[in-house]
Protein backbone atom coordinates (compact mmCIF):
# COMPACT_ATOMS: atom_id res chain seq x y z
CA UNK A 1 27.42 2.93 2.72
CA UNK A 2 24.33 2.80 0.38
CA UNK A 3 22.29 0.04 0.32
CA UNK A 4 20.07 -1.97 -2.70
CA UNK A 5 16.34 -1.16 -2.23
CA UNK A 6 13.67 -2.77 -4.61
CA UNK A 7 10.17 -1.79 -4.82
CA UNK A 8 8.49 -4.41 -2.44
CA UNK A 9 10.53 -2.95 0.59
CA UNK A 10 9.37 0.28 -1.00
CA UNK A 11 5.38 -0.24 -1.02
CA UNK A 12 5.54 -1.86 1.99
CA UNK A 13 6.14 1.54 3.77
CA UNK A 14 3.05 2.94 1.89
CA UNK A 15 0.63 0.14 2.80
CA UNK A 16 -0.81 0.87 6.22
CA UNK A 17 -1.82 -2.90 7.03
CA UNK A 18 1.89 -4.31 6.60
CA UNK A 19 4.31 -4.54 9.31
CA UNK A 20 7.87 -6.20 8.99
CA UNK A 21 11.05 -5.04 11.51
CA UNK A 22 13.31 -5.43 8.71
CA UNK A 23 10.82 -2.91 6.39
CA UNK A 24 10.98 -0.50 9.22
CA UNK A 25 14.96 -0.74 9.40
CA UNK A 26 15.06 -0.24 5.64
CA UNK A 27 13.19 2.94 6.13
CA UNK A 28 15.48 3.84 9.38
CA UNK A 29 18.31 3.51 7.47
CA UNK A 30 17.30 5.67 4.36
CA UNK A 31 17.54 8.27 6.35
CA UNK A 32 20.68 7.81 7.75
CA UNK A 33 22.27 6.42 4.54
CA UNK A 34 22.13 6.64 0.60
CA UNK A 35 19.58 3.73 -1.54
CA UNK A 36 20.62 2.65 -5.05
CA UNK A 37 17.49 1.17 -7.03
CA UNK A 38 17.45 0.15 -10.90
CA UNK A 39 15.93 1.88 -13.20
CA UNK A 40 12.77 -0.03 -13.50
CA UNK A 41 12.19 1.10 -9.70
CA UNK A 42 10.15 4.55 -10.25
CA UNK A 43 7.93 2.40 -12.60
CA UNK A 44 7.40 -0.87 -10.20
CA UNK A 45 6.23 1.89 -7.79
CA UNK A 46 3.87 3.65 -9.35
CA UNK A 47 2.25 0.11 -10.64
CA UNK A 48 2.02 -1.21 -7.20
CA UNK A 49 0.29 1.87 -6.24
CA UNK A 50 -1.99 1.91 -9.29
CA UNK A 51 -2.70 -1.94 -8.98
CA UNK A 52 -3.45 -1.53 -4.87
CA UNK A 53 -5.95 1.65 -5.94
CA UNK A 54 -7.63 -0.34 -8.06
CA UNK A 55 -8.10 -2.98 -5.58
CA UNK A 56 -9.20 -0.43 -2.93
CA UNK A 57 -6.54 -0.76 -0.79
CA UNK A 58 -5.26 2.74 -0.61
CA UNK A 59 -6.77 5.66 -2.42
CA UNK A 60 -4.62 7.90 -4.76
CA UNK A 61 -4.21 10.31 -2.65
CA UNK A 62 -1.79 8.24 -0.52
CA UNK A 63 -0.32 7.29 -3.31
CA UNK A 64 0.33 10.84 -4.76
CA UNK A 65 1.24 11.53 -0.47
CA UNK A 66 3.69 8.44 -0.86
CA UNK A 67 5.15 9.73 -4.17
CA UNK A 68 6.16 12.59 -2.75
CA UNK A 69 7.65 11.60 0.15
CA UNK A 70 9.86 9.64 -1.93
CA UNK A 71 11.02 12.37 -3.78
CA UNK A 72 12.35 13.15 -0.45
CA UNK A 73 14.46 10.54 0.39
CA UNK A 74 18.18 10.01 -0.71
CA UNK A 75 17.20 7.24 -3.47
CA UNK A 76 19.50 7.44 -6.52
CA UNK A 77 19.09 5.15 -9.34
CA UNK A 78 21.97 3.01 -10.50
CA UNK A 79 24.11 4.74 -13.37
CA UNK A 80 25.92 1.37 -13.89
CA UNK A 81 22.61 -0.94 -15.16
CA UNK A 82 21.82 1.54 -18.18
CA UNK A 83 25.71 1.21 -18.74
CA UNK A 84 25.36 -2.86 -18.48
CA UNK A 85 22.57 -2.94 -20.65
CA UNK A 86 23.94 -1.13 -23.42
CA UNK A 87 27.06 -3.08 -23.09
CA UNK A 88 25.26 -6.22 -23.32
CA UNK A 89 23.26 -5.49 -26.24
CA UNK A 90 23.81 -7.71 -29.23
CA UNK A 91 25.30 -5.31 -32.36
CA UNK A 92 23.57 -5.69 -35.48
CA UNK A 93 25.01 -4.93 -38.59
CA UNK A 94 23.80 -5.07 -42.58
């Protein structure tokens, strides 16, 4: 069964200097399993990654390493929040 991954469980497997069991399950599990993310997910990444560069954290090549990694993994992103959100949307009409 898939499982709901957000971005903080995400960078926390890129950051060297963080450590958390349930992180490291997350990441065990990923590879055993499917992950469902929103669609903001690819975008909360990549700004966590910018925003830690810029801090000096990590450098961009870890980031770029990271990315691709990702690419790897069986992360799909949910078909059913662009289908909410255009649902939701107020109609306007003139």
């Amino acid at each position: 069964m898939a499982f709901v991954l957000d971005a903080s469980v995400t960078i926390s497997w890129a950051m060297p200097d963080e450590s958390d069991p349930l992180v490291r399950f997350a990441l065990q599990e990923i590879e055993r399993v499917s992950a469902v993310v929103p669609m903001i997910w690819w975008y909360e990444v990549r700004n966590i990654l910018i925003v830690n560069e810029r801090r000096g954290r990590i450098d961009s090549s870890i980031s770029n390493t990271f990315l691709d990694h990702l690419h790897g993994l069986r992360i799909r992103i949910d078909p059913l929040e662009l289908f909410e959100t255009r649902r939701s949307r107020p109609e306007f009409r003139s």
